[in-house]
Protein backbone atom coordinates (compact mmCIF):
# COMPACT_ATOMS: atom_id res chain seq x y z
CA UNK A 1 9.86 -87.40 52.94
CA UNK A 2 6.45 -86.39 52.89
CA UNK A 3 4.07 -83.98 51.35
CA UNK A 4 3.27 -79.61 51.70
CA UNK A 5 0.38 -78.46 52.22
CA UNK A 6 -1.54 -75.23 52.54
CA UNK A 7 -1.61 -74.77 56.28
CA UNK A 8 -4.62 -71.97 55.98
CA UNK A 9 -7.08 -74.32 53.71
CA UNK A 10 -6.11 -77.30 56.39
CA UNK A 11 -6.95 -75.16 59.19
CA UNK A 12 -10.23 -74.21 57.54
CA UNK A 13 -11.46 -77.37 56.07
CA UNK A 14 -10.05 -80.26 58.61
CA UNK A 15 -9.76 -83.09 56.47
CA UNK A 16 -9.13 -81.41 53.30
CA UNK A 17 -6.42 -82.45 50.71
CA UNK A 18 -5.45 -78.61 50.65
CA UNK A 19 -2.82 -78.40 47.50
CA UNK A 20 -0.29 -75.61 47.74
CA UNK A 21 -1.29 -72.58 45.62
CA UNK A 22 0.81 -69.80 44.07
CA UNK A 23 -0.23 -67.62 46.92
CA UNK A 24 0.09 -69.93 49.74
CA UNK A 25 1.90 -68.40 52.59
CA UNK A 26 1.69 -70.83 55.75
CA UNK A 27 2.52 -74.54 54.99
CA UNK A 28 1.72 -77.85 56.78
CA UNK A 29 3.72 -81.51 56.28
CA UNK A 30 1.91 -85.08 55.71
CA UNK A 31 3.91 -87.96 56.17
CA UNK A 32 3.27 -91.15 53.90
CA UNK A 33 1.51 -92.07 57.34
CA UNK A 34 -0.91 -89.43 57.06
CA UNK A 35 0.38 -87.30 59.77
CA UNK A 36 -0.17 -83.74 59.69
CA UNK A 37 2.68 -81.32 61.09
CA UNK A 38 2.78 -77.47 61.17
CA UNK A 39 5.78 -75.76 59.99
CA UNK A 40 6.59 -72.69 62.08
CA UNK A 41 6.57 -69.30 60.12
CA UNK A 42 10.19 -69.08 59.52
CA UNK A 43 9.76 -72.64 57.71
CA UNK A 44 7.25 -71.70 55.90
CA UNK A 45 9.12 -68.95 54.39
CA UNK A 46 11.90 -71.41 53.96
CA UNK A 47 9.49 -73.37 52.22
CA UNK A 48 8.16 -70.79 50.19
CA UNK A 49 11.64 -69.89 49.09
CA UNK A 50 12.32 -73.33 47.88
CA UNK A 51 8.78 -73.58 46.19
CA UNK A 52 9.49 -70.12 44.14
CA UNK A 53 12.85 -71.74 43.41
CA UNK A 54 11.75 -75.24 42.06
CA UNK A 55 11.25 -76.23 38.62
CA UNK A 56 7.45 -74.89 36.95
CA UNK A 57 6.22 -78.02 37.40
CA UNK A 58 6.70 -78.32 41.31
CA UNK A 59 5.49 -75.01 42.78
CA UNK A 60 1.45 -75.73 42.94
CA UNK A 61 -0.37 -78.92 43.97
CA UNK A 62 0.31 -81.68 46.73
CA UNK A 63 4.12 -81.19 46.43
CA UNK A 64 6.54 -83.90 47.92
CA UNK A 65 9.53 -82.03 49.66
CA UNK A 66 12.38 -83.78 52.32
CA UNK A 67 12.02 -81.21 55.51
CA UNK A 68 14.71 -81.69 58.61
CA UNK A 69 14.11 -79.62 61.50
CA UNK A 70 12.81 -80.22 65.46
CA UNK A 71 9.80 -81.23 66.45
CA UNK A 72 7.40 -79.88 69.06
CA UNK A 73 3.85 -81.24 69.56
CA UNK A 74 2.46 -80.72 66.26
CA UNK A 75 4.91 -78.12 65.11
CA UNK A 76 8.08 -78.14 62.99
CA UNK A 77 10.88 -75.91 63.58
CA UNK A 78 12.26 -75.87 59.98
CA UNK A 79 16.57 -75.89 59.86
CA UNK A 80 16.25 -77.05 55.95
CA UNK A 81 13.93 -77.74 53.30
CA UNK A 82 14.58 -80.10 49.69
CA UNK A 83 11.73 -80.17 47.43
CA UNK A 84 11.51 -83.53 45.36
């Protein structure tokens, strides 16, 4: 488990904490570790899908979401996405 992220603001800003907005379009993954993944663009549209799904109170901010998927270098290849 770990936590989405705006993938554009992260890109843009390094180090930034980079909450997911209502219009965020290309997401990112931190593990509790503090590693940063990049979720292809099919996952992010798997993730956006889940986001516009979730309760009210989970589409905007640092949300916490269970991803499963393959990894390659930095990027995730998305097969599922759970938001917590």
């Amino acid at each position: 488990m770990g936590t989405l992220v705006d993938a554009d603001c992260k890109a843009a800003t390094g180090n930034a904490r980079c909450p997911v907005m209502e219009n965020s379009k290309s997401f990112g993954f931190e593990t509790s570790d503090g590693t940063y993944m990049k979720l292809d663009d099919a996952g992010s549209a798997k993730v956006r899908s889940a986001i516009d799904s979730a309760d009210q109170s989970k589409r905007t901010g640092r949300i916490k979401a269970q991803l499963s998927g393959t990894l390659s270098g930095d990027m995730v290849t998305v097969s599922a996405v759970q938001i917590q």
